[in-house]
N, C-alpha and C. Protein backbone atom coordinates (compact mmCIF):
# COMPACT_ATOMS: atom_id res chain seq x y z
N UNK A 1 0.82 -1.18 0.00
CA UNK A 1 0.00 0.00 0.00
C UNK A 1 0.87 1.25 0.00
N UNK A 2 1.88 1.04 0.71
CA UNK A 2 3.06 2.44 0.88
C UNK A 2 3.43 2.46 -0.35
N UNK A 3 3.93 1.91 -1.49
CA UNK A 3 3.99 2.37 -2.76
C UNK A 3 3.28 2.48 -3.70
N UNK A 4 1.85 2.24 -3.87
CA UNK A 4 1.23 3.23 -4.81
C UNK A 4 0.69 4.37 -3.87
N UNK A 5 0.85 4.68 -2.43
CA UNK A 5 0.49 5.31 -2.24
C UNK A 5 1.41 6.85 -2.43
N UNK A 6 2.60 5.98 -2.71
CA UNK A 6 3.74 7.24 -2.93
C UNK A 6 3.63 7.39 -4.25
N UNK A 7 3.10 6.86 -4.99
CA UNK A 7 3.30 6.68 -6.60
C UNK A 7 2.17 8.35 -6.91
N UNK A 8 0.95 7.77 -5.61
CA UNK A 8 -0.25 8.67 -5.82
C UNK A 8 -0.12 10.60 -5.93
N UNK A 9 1.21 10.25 -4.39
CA UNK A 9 1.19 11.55 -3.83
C UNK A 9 2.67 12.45 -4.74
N UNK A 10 3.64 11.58 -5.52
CA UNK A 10 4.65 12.06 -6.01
C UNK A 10 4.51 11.57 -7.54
N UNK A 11 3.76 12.29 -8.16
CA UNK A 11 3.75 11.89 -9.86
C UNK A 11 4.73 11.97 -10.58
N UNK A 12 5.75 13.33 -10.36
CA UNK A 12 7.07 13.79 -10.75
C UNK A 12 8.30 12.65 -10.49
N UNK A 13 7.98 12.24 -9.12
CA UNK A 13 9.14 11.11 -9.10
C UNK A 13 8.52 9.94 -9.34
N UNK A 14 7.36 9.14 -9.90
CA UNK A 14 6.88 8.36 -10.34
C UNK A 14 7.91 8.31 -12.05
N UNK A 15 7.39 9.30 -12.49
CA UNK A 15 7.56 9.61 -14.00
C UNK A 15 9.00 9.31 -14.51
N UNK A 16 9.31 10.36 -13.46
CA UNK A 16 11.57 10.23 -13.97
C UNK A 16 11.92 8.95 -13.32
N UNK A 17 11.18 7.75 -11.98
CA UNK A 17 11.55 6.56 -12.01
C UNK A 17 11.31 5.22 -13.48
N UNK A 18 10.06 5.85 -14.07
CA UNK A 18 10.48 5.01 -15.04
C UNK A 18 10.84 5.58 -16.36
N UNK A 19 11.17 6.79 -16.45
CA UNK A 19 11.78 7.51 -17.87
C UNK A 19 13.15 6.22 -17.76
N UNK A 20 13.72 6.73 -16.24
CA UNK A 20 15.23 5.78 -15.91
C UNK A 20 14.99 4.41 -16.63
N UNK A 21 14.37 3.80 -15.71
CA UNK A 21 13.99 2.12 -15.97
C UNK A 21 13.96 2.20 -17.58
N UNK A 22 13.44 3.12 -18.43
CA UNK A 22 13.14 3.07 -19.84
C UNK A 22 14.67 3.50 -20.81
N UNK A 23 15.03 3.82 -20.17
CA UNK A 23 16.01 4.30 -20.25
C UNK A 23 17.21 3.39 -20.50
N UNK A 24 17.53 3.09 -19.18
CA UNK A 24 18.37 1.75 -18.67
C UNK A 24 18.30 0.92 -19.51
N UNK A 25 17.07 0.17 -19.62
CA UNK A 25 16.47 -0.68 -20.82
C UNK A 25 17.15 -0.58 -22.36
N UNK A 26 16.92 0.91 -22.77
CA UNK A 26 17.21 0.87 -24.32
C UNK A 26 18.64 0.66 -24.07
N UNK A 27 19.41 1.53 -23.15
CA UNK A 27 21.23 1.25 -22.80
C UNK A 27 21.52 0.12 -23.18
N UNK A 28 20.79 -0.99 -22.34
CA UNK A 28 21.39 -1.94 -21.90
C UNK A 28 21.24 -3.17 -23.11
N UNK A 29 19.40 -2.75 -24.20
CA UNK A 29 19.58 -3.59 -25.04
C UNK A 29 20.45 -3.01 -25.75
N UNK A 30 20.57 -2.48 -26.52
CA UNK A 30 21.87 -1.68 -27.42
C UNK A 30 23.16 -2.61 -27.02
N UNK A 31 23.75 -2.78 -25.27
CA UNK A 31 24.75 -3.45 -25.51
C UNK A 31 24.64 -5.33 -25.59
N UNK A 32 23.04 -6.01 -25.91
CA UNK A 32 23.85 -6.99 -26.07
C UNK A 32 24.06 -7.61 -27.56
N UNK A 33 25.10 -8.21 -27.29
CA UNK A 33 25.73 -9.28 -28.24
C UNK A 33 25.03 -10.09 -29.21
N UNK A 34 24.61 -9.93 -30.38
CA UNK A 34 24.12 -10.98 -31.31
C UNK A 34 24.93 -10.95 -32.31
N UNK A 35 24.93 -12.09 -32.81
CA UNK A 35 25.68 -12.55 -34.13
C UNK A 35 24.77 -12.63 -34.98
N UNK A 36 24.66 -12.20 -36.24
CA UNK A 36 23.60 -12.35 -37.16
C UNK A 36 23.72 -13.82 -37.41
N UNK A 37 24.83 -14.17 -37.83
CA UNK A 37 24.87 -15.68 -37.82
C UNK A 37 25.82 -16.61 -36.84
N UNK A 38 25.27 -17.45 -35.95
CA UNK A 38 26.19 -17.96 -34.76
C UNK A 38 27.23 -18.69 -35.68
N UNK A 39 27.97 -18.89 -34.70
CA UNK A 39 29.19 -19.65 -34.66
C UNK A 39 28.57 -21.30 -35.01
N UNK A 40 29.08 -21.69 -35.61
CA UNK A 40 28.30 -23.38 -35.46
C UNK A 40 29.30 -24.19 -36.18
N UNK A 41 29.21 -25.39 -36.04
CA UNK A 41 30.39 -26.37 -36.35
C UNK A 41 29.98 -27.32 -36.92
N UNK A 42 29.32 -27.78 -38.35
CA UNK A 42 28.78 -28.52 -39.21
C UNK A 42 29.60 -29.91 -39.13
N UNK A 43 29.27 -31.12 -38.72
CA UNK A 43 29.50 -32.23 -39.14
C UNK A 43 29.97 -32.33 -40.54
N UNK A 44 31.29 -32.23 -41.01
CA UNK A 44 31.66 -32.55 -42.47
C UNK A 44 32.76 -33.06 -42.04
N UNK A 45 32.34 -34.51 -43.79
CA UNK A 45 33.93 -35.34 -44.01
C UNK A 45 34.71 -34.64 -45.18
N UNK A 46 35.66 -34.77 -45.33
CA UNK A 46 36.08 -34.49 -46.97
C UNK A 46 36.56 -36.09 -47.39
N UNK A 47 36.47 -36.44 -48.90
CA UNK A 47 36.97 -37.18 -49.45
C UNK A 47 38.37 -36.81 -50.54
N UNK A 48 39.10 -37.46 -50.77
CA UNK A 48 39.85 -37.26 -52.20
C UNK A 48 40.48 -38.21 -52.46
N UNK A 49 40.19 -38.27 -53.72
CA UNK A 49 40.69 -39.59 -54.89
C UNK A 49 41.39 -39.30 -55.92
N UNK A 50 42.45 -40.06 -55.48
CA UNK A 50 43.27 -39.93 -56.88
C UNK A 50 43.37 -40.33 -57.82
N UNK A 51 43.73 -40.27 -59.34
CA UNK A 51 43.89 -41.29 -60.24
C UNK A 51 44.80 -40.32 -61.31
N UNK A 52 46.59 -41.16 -61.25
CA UNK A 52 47.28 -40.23 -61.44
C UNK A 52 47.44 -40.08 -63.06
N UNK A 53 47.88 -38.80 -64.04
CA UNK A 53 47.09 -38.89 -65.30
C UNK A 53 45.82 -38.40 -66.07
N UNK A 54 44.90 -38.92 -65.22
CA UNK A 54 43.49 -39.15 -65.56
C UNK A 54 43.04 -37.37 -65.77
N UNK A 55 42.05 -37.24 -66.61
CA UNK A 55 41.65 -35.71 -67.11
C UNK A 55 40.48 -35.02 -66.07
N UNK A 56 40.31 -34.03 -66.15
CA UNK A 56 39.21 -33.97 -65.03
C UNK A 56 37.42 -34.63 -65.05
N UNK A 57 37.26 -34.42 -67.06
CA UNK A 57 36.52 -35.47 -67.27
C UNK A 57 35.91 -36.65 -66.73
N UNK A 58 37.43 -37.44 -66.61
CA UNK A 58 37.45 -38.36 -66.42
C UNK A 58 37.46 -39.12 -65.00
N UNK A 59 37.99 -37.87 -64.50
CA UNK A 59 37.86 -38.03 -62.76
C UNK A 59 36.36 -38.18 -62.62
N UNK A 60 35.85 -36.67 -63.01
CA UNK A 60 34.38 -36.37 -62.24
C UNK A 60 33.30 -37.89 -63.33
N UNK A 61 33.64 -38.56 -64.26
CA UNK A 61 33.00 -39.45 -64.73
C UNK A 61 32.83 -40.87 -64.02
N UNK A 62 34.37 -41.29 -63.88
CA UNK A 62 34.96 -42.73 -63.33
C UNK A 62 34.88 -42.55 -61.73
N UNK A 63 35.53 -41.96 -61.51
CA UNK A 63 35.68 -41.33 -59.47
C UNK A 63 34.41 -40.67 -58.98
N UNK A 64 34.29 -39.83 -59.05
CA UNK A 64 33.49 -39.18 -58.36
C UNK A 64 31.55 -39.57 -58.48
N UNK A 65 31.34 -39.35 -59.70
CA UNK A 65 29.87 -40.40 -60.23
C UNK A 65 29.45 -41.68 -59.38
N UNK A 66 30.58 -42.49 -59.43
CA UNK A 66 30.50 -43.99 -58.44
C UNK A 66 29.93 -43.73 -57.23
N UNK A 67 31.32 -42.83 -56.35
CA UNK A 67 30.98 -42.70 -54.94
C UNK A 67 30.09 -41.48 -54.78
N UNK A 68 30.08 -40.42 -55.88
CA UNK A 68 28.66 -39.78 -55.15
C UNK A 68 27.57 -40.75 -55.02
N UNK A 69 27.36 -41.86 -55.92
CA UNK A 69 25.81 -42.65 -55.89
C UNK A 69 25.94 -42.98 -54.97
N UNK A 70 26.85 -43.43 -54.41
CA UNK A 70 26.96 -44.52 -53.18
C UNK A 70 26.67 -43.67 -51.93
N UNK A 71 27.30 -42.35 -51.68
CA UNK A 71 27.34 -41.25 -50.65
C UNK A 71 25.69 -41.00 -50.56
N UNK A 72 24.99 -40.96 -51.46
CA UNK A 72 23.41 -40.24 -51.54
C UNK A 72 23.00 -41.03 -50.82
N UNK A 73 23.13 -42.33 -50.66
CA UNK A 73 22.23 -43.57 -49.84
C UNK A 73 22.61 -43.28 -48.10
N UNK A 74 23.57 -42.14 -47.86
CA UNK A 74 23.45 -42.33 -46.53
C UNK A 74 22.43 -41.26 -46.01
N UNK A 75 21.96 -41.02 -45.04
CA UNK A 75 20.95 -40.72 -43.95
C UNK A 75 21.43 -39.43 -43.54
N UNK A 76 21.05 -38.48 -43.73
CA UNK A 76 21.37 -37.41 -42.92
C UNK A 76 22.54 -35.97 -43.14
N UNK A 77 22.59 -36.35 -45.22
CA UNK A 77 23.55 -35.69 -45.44
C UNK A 77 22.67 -33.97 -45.89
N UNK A 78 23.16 -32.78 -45.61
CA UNK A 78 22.35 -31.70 -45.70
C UNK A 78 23.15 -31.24 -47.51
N UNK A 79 24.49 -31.51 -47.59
CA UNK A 79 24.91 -31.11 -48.82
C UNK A 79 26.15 -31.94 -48.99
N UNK A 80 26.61 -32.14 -50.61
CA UNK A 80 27.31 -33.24 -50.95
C UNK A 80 27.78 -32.42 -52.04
N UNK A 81 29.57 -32.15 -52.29
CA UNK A 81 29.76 -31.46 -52.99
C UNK A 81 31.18 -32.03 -53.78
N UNK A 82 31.39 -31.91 -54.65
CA UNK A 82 32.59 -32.15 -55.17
C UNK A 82 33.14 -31.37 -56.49
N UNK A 83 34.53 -31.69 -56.98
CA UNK A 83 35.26 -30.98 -57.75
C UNK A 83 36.23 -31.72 -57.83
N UNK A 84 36.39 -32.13 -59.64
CA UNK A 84 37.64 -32.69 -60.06
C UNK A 84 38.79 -31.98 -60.61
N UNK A 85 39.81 -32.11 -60.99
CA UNK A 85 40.56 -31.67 -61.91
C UNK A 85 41.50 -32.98 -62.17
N UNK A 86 42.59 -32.17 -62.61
CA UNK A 86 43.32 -33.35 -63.02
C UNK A 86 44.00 -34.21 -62.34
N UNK A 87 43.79 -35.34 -62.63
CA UNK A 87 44.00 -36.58 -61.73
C UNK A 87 43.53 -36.76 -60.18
N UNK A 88 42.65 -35.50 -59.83
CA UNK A 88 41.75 -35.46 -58.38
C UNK A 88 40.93 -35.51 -58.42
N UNK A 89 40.27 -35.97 -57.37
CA UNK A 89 38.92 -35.28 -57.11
C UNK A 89 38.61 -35.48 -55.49
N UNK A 90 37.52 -34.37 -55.24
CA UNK A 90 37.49 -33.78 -53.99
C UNK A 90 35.88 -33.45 -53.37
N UNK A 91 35.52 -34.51 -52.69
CA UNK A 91 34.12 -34.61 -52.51
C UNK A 91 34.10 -34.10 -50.77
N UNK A 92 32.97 -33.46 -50.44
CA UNK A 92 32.64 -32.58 -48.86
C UNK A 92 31.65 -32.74 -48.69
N UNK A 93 31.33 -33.84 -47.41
CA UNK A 93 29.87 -33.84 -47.26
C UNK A 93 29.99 -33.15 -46.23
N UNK A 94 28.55 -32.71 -46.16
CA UNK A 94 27.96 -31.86 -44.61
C UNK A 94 26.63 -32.36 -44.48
N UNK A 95 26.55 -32.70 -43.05
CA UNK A 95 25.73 -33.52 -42.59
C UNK A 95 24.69 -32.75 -41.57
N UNK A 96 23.52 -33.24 -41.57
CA UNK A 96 22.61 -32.37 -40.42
C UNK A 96 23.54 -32.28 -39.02
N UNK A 97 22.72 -31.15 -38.78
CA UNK A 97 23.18 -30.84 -37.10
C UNK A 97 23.11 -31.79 -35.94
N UNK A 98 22.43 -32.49 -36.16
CA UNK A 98 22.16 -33.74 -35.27
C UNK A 98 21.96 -34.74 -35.33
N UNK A 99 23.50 -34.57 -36.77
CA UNK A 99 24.14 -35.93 -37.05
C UNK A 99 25.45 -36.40 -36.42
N UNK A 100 25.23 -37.53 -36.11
CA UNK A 100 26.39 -37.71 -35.14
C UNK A 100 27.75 -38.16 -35.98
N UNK A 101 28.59 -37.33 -35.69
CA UNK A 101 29.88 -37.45 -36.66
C UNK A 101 30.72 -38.79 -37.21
N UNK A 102 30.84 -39.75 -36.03
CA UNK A 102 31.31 -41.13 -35.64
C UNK A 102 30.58 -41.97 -36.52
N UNK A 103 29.00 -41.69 -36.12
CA UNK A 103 28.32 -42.76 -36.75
C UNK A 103 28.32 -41.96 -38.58
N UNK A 104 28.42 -40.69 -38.80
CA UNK A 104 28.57 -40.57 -39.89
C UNK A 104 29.62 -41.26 -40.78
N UNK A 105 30.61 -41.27 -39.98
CA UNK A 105 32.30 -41.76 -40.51
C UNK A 105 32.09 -42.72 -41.15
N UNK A 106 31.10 -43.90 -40.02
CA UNK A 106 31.42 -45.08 -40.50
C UNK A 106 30.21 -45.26 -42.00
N UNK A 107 29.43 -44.57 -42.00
CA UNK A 107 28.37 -44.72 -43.21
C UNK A 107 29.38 -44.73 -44.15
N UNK A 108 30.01 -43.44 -43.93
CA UNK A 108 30.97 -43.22 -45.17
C UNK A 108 31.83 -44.09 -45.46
N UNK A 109 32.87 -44.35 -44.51
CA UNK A 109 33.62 -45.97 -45.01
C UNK A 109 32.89 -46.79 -45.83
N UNK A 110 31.47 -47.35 -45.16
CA UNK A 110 31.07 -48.25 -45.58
C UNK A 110 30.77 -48.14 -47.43
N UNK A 111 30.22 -46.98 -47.57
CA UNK A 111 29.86 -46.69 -48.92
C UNK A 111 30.74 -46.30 -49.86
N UNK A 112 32.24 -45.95 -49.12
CA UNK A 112 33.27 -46.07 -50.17
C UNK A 112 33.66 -47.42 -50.11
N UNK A 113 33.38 -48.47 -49.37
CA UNK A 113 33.52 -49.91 -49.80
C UNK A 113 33.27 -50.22 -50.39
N UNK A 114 31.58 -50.10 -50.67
CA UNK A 114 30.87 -50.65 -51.83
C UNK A 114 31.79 -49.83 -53.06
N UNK A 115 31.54 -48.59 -52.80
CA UNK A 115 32.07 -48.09 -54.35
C UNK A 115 33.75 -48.16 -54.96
N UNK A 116 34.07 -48.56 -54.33
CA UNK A 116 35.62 -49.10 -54.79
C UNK A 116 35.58 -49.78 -55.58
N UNK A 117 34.14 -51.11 -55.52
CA UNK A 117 34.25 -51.74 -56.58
C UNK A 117 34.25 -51.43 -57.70
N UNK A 118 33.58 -50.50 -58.03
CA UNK A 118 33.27 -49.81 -59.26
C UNK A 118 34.35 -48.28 -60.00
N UNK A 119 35.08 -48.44 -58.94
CA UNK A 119 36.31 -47.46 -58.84
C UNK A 119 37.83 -48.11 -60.47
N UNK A 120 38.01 -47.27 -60.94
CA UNK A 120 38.87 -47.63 -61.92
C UNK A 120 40.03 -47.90 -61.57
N UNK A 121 41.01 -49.18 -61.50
CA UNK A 121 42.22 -49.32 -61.06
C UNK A 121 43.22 -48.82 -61.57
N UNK A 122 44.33 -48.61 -61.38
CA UNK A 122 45.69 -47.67 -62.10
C UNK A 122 45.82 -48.36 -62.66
């Protein structure tokens, strides 16, 4: 009751207590911290295959074609990217956020197993 009753009898210091508080407020949002875009740490493997010679053609045809098919069959990839040149090639998956990296690894082993077969020997 003692403070609205002071609120009642002092309007002037009612007013400049919350100009302050309003005040304080804009200060204080102004100083915080946002990142337009956070910091975050994407689950990605890289691959690279060699085949020494070979044209980039021939990379992104023989190499990379195989094991991208094979890479698409795993679970949880957000983007799958690659780039040959000569006698390389260079595949980057990135995987959802709440994909677990370990168990990603091993998908990936597994599906460059399969695709080895189909991989061109030197």
């Amino acid at each position: 009751m003692v403070l609205s009753e002071t609120c009642i009898r002092r309007p002037v210091l009612t007013t400049l207590i919350t100009a302050s508080i309003i005040v304080l407020g804009v200060f204080a949002y102004r100083l915080l911290a946002v990142a337009a875009l956070p910091a975050v740490d994407f689950p990605t493997i890289s691959i690279q295959g060699v085949l020494p010679g070979a044209s980039a053609e021939t990379m992104a045809a023989s190499v990379a074609a195989p094991i991208e098919r094979q890479l698409s069959t795993i679970a949880g990839i957000s983007s799958l990217t690659s780039s040959s040149s000569l006698g390389i090639t260079s595949i980057t998956i990135q995987f959802d956020l709440n994909r677990n990296i370990d168990g990603a690894a091993l998908d990936v082993q597994t599906a460059l197993t399969v695709a080895a077969r189909k991989l061109p020997v030197e």
